[in-house]
Protein backbone atom coordinates (compact mmCIF):
# COMPACT_ATOMS: atom_id res chain seq x y z
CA UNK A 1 34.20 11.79 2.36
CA UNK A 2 33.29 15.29 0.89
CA UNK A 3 29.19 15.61 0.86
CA UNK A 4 29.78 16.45 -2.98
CA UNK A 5 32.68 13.91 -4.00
CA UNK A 6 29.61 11.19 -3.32
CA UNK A 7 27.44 12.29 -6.03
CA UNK A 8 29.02 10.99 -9.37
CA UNK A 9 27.34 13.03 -12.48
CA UNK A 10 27.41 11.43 -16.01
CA UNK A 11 25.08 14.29 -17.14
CA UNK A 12 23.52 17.62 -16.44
CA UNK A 13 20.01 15.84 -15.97
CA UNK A 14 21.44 14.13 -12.28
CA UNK A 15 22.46 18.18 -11.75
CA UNK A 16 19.00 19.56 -12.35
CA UNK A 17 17.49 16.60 -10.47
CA UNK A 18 19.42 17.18 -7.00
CA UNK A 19 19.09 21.38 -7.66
CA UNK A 20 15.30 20.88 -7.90
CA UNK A 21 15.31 18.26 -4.93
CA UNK A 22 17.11 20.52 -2.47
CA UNK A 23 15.23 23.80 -4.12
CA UNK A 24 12.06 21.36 -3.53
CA UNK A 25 13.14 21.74 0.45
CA UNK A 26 11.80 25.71 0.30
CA UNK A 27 8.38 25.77 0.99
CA UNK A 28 9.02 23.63 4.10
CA UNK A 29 11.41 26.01 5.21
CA UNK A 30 9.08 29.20 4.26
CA UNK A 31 6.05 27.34 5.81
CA UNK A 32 8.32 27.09 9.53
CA UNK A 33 9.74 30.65 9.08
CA UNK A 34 6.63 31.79 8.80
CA UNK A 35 4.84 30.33 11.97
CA UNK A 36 8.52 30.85 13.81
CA UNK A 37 7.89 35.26 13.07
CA UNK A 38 4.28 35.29 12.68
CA UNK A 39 2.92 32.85 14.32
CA UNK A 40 0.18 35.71 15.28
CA UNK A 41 -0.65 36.43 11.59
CA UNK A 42 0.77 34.01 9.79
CA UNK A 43 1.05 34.89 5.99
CA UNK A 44 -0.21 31.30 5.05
CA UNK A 45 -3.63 30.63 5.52
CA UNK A 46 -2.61 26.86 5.80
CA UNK A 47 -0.31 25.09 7.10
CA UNK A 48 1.90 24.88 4.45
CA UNK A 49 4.28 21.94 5.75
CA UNK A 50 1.35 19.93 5.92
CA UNK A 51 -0.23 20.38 2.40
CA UNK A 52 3.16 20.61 0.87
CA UNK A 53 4.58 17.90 2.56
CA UNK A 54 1.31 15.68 1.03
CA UNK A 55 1.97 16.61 -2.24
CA UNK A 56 5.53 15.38 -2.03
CA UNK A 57 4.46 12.20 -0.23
CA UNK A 58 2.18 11.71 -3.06
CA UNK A 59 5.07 12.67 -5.46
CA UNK A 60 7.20 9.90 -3.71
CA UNK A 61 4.64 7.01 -4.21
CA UNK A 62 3.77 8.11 -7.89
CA UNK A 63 7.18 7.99 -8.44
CA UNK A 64 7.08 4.37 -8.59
CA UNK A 65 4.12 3.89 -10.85
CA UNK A 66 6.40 5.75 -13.57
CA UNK A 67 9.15 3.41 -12.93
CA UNK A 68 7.35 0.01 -12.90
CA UNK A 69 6.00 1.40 -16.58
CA UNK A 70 9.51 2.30 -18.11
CA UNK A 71 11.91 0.16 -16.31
CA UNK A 72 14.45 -1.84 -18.61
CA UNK A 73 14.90 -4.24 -16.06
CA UNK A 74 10.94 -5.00 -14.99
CA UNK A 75 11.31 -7.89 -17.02
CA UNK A 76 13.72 -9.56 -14.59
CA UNK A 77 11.39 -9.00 -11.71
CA UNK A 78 9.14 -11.48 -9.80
CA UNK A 79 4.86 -10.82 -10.46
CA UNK A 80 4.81 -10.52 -6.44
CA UNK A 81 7.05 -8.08 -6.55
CA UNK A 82 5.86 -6.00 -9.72
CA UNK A 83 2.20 -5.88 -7.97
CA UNK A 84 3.48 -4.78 -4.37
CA UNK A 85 5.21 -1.87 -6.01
CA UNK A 86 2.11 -1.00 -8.17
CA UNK A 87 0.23 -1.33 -5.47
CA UNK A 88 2.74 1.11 -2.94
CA UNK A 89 2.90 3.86 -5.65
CA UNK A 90 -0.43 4.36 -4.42
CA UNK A 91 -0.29 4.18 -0.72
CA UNK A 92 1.32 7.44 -0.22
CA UNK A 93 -1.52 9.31 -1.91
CA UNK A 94 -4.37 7.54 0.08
CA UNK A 95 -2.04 8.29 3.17
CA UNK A 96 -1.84 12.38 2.04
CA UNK A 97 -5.67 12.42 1.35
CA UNK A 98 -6.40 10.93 5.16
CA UNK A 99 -4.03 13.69 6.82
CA UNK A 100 -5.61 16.57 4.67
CA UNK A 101 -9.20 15.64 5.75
CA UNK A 102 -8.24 16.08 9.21
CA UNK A 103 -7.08 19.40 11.09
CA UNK A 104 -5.37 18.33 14.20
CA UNK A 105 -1.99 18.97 14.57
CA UNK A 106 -1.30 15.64 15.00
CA UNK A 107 -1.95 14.81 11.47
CA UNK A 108 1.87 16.59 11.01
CA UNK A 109 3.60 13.64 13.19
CA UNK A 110 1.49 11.36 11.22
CA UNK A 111 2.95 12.94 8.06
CA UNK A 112 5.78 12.41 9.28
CA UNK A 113 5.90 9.20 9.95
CA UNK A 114 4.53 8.29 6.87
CA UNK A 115 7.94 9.91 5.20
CA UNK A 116 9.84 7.30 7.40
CA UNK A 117 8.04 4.17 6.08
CA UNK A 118 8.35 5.61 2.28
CA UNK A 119 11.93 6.17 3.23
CA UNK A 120 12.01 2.18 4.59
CA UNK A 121 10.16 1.06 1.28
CA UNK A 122 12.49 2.65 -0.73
CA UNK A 123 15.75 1.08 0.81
CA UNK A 124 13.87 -1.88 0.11
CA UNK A 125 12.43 -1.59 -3.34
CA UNK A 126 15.39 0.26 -4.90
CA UNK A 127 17.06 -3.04 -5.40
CA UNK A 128 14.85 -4.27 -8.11
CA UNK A 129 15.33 -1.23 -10.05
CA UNK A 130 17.93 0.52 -11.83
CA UNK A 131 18.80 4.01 -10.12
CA UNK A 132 21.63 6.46 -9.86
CA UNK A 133 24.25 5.32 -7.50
CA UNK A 134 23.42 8.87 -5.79
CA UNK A 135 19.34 8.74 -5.52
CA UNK A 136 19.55 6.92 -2.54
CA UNK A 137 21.86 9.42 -0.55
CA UNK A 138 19.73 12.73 -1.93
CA UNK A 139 16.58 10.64 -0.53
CA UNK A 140 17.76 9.83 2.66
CA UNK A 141 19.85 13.84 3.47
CA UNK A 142 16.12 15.23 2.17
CA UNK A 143 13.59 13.05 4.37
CA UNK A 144 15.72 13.77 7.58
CA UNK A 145 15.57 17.15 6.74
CA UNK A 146 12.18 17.26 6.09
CA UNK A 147 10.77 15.02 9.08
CA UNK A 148 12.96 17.66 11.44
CA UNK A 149 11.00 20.23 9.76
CA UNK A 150 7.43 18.53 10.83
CA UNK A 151 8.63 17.39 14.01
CA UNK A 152 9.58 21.24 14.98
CA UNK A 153 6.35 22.57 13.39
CA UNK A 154 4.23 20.28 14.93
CA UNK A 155 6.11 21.52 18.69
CA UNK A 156 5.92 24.53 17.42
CA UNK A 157 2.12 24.66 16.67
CA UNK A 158 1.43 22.62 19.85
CA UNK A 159 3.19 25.44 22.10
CA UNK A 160 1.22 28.27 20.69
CA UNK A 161 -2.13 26.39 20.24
């Protein structure tokens, strides 16, 4: 199947979403560029995987806090359920907050990982809610690209450190 023929459009709001989501992908890309040519004098002063990568975790968690507010189908969904998602729109943030306090390196892998169990939580959740047939997919293709971004930063930081 053609990567594009799976996304199925009914308006130009799905476009900007998935343009915005891949353009979102750029400061993890400028962030590795820049300690792969100057990792000497890098032109960040932080690492800018790591903070960036927080505020999207964060972004991914809140993301769910706006849907348990305004979705039509809410109604239709169990109390236990309802709470644990009000509850995991949360989670990210607390995660991002831990990993910015520290400054190991380590703290990447941890971010990392913590974009694999959102990932989990959202093949799980999504269910219960009413999203485009193509949300899952752009998910999935962006948090494999970005955990292969922190993985290689993290080696990369570990080799020259």
């Amino acid at each position: 199947m053609n990567f594009l023929n799976y996304f199925y459009f009914k308006n130009s709001s799905s476009k900007l979403i998935i343009l915005l989501s891949i353009l979102g992908l750029l400061p993890f890309i400028f962030g590795l560029v820049d300690l792969l040519l100057n990792r000497d004098n890098l032109f960040f002063v932080i690492n800018l995987q790591k903070y960036y990568g927080s505020i999207i975790l964060t972004f991914l968690g809140a993301v769910y806090w706006g849907i348990i507010l305004n979705d039509s189908n809410k109604n239709f969904i169990t109390e236990k359920v309802k709470t644990f998602v009000i509850f995991w729109s949360i989670i990210p943030s607390l995660w991002s907050g831990l990993i910015l306090i520290f400054s190991h390196n380590i703290t990447i892998i941890i971010l990392a990982l913590c974009f694999i169990i959102v990932q989990f939580v959202d093949e799980f959740i999504i269910k219960y809610f009413k999203f485009p047939n193509w949300y899952l997919f752009l998910r999935r293709s962006l948090t494999i690209f970005v955990i292969s971004i922190l993985i290689f930063s993290y080696f990369l930081l570990e080799k020259f450190d």
